[in-house]
N, C-alpha and C. Protein backbone atom coordinates (compact mmCIF):
# COMPACT_ATOMS: atom_id res chain seq x y z
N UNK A 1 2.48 -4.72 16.78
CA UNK A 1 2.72 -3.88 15.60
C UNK A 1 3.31 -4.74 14.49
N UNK A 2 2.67 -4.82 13.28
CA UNK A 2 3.36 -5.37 12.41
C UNK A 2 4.54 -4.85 11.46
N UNK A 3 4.87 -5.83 10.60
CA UNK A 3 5.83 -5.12 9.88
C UNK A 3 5.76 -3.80 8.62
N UNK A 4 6.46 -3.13 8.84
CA UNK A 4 6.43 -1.69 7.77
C UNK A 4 6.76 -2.43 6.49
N UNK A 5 6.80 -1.24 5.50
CA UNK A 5 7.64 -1.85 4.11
C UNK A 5 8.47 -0.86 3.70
N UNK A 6 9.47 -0.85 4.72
CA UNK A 6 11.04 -0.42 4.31
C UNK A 6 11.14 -0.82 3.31
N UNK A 7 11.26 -2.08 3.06
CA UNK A 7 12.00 -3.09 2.25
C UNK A 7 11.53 -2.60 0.74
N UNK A 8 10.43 -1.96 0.52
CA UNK A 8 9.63 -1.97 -0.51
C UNK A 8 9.36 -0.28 -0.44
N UNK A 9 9.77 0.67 0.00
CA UNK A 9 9.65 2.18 0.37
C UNK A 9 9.32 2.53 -1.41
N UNK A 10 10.09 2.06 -2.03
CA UNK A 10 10.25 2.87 -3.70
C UNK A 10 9.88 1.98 -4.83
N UNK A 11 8.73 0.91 -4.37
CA UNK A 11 8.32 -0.08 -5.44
C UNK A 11 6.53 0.22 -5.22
N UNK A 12 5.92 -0.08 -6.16
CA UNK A 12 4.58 -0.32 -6.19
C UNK A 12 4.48 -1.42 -5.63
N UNK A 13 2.51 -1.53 -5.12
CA UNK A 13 1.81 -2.15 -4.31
C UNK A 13 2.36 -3.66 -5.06
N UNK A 14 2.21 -4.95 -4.73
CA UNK A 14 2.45 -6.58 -5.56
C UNK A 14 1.11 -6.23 -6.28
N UNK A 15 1.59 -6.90 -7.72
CA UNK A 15 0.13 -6.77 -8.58
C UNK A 15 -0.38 -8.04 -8.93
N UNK A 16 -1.57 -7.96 -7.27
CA UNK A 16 -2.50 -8.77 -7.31
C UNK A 16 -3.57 -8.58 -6.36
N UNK A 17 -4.46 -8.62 -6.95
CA UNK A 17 -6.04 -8.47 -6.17
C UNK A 17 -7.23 -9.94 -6.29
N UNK A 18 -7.83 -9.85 -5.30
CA UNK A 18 -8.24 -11.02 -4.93
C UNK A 18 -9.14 -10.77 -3.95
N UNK A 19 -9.86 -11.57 -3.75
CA UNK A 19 -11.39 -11.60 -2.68
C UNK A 19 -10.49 -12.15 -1.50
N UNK A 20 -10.36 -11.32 0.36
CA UNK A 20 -9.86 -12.28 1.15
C UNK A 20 -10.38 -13.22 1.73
N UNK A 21 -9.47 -13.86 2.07
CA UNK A 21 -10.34 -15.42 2.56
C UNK A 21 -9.88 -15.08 4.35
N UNK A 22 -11.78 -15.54 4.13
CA UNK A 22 -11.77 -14.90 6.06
C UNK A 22 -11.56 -16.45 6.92
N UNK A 23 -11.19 -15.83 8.33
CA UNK A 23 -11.25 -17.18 9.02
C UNK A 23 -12.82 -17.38 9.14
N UNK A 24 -13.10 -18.75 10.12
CA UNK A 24 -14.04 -19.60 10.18
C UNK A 24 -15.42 -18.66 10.87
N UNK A 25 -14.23 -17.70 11.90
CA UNK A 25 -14.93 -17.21 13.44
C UNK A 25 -15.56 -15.80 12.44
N UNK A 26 -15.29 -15.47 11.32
CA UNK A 26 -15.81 -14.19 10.73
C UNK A 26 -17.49 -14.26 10.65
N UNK A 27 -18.01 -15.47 10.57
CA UNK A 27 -19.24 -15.97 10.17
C UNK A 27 -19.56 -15.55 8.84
N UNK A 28 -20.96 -14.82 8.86
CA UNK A 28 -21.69 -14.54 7.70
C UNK A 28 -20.77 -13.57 6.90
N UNK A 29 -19.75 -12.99 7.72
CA UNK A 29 -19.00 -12.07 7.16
C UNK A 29 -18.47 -12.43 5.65
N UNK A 30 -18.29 -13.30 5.54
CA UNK A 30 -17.54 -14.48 4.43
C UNK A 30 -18.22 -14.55 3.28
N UNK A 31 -19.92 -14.32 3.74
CA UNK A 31 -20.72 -14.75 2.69
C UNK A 31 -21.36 -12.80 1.98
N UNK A 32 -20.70 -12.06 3.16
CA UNK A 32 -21.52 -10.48 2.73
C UNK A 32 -20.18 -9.46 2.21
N UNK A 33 -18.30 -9.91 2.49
CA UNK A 33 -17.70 -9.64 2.01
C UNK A 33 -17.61 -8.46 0.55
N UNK A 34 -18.57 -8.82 -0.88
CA UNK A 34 -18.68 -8.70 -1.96
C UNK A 34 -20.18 -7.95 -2.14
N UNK A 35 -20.69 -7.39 -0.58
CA UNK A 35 -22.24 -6.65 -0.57
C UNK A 35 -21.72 -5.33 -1.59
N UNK A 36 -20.92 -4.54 -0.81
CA UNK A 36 -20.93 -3.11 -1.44
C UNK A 36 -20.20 -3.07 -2.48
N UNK A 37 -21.18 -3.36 -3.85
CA UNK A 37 -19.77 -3.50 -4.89
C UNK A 37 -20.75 -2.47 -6.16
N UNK A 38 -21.62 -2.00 -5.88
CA UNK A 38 -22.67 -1.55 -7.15
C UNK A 38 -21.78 0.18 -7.79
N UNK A 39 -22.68 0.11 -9.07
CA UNK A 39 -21.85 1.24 -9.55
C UNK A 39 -22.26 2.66 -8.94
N UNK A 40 -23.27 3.03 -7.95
CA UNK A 40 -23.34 3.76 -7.28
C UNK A 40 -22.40 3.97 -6.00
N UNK A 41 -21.72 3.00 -5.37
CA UNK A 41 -20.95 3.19 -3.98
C UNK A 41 -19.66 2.60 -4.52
N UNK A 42 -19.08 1.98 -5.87
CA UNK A 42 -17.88 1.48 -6.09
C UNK A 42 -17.90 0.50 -5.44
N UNK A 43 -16.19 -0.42 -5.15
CA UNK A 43 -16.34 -1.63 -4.84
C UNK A 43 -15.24 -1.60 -3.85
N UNK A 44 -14.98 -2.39 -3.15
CA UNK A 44 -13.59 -2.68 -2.26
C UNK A 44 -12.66 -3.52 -2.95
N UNK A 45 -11.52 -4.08 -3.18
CA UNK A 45 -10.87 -5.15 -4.01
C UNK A 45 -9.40 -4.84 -3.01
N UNK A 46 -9.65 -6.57 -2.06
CA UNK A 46 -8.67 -6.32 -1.70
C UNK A 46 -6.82 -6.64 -2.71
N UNK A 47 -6.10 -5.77 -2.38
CA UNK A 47 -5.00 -6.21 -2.91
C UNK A 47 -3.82 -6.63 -2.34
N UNK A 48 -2.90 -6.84 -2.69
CA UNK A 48 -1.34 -7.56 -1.90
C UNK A 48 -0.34 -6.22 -2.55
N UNK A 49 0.17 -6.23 -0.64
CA UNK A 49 1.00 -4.61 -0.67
C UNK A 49 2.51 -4.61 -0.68
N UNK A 50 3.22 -5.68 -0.06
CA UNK A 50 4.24 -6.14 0.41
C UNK A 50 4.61 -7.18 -0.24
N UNK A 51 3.67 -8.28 0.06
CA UNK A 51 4.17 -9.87 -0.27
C UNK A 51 2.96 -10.51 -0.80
N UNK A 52 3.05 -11.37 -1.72
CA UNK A 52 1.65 -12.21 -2.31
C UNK A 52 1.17 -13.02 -0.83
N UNK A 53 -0.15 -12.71 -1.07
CA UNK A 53 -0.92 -12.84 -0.32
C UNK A 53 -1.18 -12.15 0.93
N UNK A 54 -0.39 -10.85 1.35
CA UNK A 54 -0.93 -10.25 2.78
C UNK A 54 -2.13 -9.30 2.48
N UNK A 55 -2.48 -9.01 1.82
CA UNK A 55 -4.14 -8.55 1.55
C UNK A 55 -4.36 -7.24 2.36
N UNK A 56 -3.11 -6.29 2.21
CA UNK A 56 -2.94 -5.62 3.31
C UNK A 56 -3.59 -3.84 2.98
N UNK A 57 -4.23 -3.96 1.37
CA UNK A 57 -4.55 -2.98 1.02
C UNK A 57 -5.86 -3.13 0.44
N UNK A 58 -7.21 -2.51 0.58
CA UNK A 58 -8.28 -2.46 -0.18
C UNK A 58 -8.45 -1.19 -1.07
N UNK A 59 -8.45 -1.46 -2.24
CA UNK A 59 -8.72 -0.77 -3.48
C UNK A 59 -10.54 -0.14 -3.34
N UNK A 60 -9.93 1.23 -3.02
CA UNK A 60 -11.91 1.75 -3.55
C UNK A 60 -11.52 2.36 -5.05
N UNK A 61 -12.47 2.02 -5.60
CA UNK A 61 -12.42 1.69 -6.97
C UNK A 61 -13.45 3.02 -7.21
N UNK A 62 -14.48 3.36 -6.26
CA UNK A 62 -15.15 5.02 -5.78
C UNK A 62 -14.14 6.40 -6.52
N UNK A 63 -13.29 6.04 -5.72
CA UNK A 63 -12.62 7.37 -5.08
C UNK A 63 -10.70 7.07 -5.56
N UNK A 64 -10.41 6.09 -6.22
CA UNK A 64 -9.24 5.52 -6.48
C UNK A 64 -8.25 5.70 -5.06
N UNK A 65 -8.46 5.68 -3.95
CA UNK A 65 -7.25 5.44 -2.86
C UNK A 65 -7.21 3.59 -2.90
N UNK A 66 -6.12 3.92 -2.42
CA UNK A 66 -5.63 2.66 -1.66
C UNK A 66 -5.95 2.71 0.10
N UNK A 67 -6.13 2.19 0.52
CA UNK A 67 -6.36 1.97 2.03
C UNK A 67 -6.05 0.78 3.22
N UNK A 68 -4.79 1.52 3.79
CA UNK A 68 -3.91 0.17 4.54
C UNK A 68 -4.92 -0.16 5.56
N UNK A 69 -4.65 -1.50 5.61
CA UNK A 69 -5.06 -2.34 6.69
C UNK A 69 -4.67 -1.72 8.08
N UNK A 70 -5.67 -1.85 9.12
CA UNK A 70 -5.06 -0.81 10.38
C UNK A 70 -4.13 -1.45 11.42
N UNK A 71 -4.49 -2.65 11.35
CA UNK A 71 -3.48 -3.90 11.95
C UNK A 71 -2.40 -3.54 12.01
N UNK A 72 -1.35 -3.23 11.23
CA UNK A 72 -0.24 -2.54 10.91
C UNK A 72 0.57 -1.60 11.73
N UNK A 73 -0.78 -0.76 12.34
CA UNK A 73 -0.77 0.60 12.56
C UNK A 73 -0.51 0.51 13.86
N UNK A 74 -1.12 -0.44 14.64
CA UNK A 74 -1.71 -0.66 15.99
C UNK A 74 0.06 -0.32 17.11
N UNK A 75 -0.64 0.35 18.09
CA UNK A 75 0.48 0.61 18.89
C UNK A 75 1.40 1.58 18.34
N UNK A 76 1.18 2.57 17.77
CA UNK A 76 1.94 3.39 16.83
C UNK A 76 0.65 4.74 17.35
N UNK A 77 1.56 6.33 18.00
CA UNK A 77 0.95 7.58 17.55
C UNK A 77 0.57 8.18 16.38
N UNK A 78 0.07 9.13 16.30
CA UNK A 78 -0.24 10.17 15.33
C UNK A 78 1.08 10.38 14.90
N UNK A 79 2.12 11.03 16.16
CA UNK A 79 3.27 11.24 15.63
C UNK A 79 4.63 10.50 15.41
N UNK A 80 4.30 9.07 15.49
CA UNK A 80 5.17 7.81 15.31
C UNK A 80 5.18 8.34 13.97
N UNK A 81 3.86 7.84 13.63
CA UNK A 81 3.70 7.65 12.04
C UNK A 81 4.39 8.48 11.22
N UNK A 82 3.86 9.52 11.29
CA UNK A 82 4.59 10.79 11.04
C UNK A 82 6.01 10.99 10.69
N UNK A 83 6.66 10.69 11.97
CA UNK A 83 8.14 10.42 11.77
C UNK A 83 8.65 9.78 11.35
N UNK A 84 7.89 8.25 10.63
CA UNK A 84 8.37 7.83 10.03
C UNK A 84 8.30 6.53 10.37
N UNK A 85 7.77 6.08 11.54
CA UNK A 85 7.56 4.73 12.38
C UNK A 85 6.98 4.12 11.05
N UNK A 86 7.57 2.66 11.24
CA UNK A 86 6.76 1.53 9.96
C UNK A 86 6.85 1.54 8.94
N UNK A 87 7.48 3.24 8.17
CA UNK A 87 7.56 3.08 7.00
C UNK A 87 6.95 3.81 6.19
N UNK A 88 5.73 3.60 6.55
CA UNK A 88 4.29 3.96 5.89
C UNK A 88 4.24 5.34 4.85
N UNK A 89 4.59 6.42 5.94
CA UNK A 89 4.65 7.88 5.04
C UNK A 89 5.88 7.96 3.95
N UNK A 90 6.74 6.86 4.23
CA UNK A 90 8.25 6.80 2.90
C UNK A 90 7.68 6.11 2.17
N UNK A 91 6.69 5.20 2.01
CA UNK A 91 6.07 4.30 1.54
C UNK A 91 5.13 5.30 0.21
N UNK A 92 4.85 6.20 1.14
CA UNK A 92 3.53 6.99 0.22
C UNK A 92 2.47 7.15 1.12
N UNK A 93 2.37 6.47 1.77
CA UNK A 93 1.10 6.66 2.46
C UNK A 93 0.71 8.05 3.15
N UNK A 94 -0.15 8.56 3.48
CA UNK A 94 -1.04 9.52 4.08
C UNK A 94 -2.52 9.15 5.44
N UNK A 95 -2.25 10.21 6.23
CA UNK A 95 -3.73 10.21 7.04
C UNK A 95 -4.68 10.11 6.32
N UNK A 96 -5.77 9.49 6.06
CA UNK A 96 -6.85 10.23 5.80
C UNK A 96 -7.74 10.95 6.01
N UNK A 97 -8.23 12.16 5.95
CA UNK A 97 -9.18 12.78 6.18
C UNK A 97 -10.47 12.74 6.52
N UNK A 98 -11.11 13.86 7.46
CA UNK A 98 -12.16 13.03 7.70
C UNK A 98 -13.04 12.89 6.52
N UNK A 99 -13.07 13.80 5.66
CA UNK A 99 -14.03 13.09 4.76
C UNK A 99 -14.47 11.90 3.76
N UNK A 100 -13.16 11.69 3.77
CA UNK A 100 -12.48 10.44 3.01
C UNK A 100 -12.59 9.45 4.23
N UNK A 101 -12.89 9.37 5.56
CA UNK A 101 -13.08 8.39 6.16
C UNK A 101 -14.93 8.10 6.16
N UNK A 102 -15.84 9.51 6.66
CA UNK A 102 -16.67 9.75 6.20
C UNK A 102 -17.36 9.11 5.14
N UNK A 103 -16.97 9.77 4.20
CA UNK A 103 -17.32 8.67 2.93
C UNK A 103 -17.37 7.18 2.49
N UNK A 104 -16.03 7.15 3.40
CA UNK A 104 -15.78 5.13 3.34
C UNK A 104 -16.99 4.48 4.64
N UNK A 105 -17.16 5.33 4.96
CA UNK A 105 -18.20 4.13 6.02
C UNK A 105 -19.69 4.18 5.74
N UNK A 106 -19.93 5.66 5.33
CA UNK A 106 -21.14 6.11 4.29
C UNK A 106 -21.57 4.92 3.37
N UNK A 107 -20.30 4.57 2.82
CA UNK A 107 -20.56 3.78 1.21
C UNK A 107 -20.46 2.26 1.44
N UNK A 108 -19.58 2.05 2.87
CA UNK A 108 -19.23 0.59 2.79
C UNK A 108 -19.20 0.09 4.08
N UNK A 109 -19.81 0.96 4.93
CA UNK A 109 -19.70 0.48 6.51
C UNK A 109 -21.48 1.02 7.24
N UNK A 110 -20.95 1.49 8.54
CA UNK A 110 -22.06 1.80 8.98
C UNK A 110 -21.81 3.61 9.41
N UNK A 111 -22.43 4.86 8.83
CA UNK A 111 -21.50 6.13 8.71
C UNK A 111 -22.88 7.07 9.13
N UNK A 112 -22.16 7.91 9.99
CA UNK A 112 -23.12 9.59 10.54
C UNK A 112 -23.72 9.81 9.27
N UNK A 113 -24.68 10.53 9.75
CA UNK A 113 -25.62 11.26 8.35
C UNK A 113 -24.70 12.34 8.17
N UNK A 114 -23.91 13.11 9.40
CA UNK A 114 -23.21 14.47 9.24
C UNK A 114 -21.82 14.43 9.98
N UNK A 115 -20.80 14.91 9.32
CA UNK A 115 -19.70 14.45 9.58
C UNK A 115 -18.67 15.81 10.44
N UNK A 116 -18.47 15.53 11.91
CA UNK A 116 -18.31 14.77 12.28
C UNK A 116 -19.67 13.84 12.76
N UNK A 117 -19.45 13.10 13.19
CA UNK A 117 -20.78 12.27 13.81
C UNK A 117 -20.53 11.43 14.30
N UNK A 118 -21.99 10.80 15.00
CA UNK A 118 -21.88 9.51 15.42
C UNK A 118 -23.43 8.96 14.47
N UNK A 119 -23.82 7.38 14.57
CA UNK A 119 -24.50 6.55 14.65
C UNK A 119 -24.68 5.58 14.90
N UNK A 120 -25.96 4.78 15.18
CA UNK A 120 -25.97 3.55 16.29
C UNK A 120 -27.68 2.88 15.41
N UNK A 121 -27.70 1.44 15.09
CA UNK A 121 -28.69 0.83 14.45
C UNK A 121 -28.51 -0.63 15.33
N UNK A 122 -29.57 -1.00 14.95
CA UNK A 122 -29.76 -2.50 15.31
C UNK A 122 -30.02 -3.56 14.10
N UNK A 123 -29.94 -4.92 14.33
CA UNK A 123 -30.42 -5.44 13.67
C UNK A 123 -29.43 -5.43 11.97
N UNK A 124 -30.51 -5.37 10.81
CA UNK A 124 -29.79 -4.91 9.96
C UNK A 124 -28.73 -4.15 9.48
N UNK A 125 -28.94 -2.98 10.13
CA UNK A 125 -28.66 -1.80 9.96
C UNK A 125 -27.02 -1.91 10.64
N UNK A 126 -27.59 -2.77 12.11
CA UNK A 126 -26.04 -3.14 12.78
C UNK A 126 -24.93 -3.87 11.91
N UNK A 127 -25.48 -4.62 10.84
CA UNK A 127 -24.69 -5.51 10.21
C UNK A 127 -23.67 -5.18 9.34
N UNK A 128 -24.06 -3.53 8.81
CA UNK A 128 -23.45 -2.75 7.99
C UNK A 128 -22.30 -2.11 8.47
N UNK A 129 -22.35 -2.15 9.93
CA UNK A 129 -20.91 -1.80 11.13
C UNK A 129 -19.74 -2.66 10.87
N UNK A 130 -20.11 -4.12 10.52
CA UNK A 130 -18.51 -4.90 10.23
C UNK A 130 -18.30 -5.55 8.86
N UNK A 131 -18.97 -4.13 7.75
CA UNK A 131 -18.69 -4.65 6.56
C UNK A 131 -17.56 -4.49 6.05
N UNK A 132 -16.95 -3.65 7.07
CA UNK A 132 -15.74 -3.31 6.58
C UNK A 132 -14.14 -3.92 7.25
N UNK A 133 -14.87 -4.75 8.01
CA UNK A 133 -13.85 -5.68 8.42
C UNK A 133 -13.17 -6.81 7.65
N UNK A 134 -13.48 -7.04 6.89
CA UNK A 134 -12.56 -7.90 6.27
C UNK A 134 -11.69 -7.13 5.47
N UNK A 135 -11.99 -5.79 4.76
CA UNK A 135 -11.63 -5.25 4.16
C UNK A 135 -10.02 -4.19 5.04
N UNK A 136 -10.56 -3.35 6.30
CA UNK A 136 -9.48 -3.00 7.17
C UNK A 136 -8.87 -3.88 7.96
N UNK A 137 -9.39 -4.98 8.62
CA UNK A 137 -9.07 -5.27 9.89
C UNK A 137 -9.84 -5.21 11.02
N UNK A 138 -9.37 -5.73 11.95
CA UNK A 138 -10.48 -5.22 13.51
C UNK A 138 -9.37 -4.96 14.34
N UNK A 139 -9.26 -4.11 15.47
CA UNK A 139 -8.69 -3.41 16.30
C UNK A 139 -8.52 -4.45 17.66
N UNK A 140 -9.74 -4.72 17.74
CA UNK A 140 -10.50 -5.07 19.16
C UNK A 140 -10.96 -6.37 19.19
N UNK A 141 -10.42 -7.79 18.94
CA UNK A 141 -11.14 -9.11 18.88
C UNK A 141 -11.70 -9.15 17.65
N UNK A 142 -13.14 -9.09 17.35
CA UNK A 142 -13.81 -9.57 15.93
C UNK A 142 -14.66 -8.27 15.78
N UNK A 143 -14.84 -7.46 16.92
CA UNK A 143 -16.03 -7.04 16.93
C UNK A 143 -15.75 -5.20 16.84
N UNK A 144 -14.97 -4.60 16.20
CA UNK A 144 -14.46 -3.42 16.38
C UNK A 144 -13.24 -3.25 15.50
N UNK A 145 -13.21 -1.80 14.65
CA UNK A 145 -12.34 -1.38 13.83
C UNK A 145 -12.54 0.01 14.09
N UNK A 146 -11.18 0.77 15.08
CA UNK A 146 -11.20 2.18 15.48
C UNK A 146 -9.61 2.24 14.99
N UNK A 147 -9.59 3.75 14.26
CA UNK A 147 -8.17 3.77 13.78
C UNK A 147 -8.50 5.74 14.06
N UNK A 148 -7.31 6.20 13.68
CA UNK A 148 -6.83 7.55 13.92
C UNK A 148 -6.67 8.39 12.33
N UNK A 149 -7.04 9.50 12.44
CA UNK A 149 -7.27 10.05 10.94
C UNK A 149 -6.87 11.64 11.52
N UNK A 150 -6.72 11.92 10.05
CA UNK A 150 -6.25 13.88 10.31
C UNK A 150 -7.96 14.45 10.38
N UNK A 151 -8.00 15.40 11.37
CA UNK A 151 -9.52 16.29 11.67
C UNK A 151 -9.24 17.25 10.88
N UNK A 152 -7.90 17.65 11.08
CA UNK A 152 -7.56 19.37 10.05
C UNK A 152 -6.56 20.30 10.60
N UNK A 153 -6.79 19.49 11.93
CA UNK A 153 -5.88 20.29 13.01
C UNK A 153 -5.19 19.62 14.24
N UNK A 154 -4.49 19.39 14.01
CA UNK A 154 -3.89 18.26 14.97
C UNK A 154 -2.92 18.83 16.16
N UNK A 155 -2.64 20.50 16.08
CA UNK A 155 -2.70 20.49 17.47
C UNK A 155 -3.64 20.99 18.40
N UNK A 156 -4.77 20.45 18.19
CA UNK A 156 -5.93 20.47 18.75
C UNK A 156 -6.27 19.18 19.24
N UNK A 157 -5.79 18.35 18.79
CA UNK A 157 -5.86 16.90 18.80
C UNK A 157 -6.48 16.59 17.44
N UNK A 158 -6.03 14.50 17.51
CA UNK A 158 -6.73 14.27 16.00
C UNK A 158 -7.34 13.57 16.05
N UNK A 159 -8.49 13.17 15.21
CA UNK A 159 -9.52 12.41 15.44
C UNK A 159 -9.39 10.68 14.94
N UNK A 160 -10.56 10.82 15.78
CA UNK A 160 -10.59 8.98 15.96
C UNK A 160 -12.21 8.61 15.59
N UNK A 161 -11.95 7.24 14.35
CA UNK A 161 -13.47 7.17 13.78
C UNK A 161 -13.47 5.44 14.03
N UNK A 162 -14.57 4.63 13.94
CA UNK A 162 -14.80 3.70 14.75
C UNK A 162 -15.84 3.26 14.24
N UNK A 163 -16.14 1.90 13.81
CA UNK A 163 -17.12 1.17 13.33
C UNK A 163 -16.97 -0.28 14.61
N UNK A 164 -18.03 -0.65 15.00
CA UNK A 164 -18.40 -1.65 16.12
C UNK A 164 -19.47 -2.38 15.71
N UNK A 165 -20.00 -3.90 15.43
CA UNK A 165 -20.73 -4.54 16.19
C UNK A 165 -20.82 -5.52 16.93
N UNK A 166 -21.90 -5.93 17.77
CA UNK A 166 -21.70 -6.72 18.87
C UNK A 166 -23.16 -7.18 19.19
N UNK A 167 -23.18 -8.46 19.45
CA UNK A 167 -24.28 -9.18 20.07
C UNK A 167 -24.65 -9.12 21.71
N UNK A 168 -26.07 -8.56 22.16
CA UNK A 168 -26.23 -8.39 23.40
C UNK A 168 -27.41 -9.32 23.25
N UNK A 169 -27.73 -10.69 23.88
CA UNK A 169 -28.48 -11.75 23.96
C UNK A 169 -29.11 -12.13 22.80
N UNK A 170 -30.56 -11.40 22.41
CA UNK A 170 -31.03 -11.81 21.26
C UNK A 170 -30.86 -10.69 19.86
N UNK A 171 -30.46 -8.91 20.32
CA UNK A 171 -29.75 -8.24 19.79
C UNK A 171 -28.67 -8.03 19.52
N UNK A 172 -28.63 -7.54 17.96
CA UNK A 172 -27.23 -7.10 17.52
C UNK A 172 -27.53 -5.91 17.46
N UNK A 173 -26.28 -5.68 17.33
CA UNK A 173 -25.89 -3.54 17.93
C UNK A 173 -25.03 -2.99 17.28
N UNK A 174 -24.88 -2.11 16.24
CA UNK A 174 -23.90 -1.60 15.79
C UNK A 174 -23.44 -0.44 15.61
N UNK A 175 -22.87 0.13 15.57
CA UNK A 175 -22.31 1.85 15.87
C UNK A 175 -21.60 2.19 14.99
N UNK A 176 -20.82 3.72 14.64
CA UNK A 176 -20.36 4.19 13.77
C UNK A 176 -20.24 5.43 14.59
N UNK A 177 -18.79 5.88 13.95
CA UNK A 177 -18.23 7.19 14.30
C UNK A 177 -17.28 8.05 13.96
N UNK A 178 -17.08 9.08 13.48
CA UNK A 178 -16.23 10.01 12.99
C UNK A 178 -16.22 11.22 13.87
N UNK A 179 -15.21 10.98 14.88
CA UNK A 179 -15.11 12.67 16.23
C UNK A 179 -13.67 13.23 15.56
N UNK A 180 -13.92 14.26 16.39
CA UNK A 180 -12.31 15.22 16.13
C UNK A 180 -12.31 15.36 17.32
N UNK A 181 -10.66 15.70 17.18
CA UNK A 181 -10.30 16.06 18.96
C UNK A 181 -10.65 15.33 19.74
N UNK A 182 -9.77 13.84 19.46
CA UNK A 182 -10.58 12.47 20.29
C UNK A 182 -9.18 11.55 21.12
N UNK A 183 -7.95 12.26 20.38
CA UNK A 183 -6.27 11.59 21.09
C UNK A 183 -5.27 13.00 20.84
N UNK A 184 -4.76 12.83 21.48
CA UNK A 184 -3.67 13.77 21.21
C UNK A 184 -2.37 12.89 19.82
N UNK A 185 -1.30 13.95 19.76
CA UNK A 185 -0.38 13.68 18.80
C UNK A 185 0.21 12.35 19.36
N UNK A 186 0.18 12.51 20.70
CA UNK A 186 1.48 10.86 21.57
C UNK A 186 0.56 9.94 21.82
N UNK A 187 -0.96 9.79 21.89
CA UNK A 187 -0.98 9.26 22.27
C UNK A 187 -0.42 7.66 21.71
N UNK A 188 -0.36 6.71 21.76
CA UNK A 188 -0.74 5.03 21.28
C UNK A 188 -1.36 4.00 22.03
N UNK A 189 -2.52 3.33 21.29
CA UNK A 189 -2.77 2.13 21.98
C UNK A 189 -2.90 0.86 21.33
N UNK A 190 -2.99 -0.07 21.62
CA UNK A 190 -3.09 -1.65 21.38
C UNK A 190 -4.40 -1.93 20.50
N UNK A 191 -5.33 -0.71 20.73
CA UNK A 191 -6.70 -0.95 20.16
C UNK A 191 -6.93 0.03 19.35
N UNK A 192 -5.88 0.66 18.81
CA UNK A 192 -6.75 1.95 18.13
C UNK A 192 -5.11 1.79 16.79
N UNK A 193 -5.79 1.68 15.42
CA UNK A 193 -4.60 1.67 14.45
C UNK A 193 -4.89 2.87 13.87
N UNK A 194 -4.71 2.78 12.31
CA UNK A 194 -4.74 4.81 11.70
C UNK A 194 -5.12 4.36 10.64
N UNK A 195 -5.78 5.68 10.11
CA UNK A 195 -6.63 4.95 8.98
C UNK A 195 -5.77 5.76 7.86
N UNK A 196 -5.05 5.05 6.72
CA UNK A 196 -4.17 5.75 6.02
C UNK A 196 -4.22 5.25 4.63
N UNK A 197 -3.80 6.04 3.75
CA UNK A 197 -4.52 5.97 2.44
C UNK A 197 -3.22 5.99 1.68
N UNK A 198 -3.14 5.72 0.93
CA UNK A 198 -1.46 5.50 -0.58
C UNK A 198 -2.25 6.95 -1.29
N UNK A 199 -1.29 7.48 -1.58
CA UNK A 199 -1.38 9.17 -2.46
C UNK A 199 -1.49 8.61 -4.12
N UNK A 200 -2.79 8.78 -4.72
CA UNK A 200 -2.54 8.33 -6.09
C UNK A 200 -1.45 8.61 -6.51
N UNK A 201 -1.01 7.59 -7.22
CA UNK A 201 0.23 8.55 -8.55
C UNK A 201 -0.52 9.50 -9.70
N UNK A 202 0.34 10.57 -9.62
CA UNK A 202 -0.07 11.63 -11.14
C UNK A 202 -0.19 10.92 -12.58
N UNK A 203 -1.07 10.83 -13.05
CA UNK A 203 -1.60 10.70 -14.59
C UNK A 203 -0.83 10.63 -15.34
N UNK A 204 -0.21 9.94 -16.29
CA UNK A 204 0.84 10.72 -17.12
C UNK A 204 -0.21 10.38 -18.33
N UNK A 205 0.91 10.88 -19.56
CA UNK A 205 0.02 11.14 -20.97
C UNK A 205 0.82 10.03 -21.53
């Protein structure tokens, strides 16, 4: 689990945005980073949340959220968070919804035609599964970004959405998913962070 931003609960995000610089093992990732940027799907821009240079927030420029890195999150419940674990909700932050998760994988990942959903492509199509890894994080090694989001109803349980790809010999494979009623409120694991969004600030005149 990384560090919260106590320290920073009542200050804005550091003002600076910047393209991140991936490691070596990201591959092509490095070079497709800057794919989804057109004025139809908006752009990602990652920014610095805490400290210059932790790159810990991507700007959709779509939909104006902010969107924490899930790394953060990892090893933390539904209702850690909640209470206050890390910081995050004193911070500003929020669950996001499924549609607002929906939408982000729609526009910049690999996303269900109908939400909730699943989907699964090969090839190309697979490639669009870890576009959004440089941008969130990965959960799971290189190859997986599953985090926890509000369904609507959480004591029903809350849902868990999930972008994957992975090489099986001469295929690549990639998946996508937005379920409800997929963890309970306690659960936590090592592989699963939360997908959480900064609450715009109100407009002023």
């Amino acid at each position: 689990m990384g560090p919260g931003p106590e320290s920073r609960a009542t200050q804005g995000p550091v003002p600076a945005t910047r393209r991140r610089e991936l490691p070596s093992d990201y591959g092509d990732l490095a070079q497709r980073v800057d794919r989804w940027a057109s004025p139809a799907t908006g752009a990602l821009i990652i920014e610095d949340l805490l400290a210059p240079q932790d790159g810990l927030v991507a700007f959709d420029t779509e939909t104006g959220l902010r969107r924490l890195d899930v790394r953060p999150t990892l090893e933390l419940s539904y209702d850690d968070v909640l209470g206050g674990a890390g910081g995050w909700i004193t911070f500003g932050f929020r669950h996001a919804t499924a549609g607002e998760v929906c939408s982000l994988f729609l526009r910049h990942g690999l996303g269900p035609p109908s939400c909730p959903g699943e989907v699964a492509g090969m090839g190309v199509v697979a490639n669009r599964a870890d576009d959004l890894f440089p941008f969130l994080g990965t959960t799971l090694g290189l190859s997986f970004l599953t985090g926890v989001f509000d369904d609507g109803d959480a004591a029903n349980g809350v849902g868990i959405a999930s972008q994957a790809r992975f090489v099986t010999g001469p295929f690549t494979l990639g998946s996508g998913s937005v379920l409800f009623d997929q963890a309970t409120v306690e659960e936590a694991s090592n592989g699963t962070g939360h997908f959480l969004v900064l609450i715009p600030e109100p407009a002023t005149s």
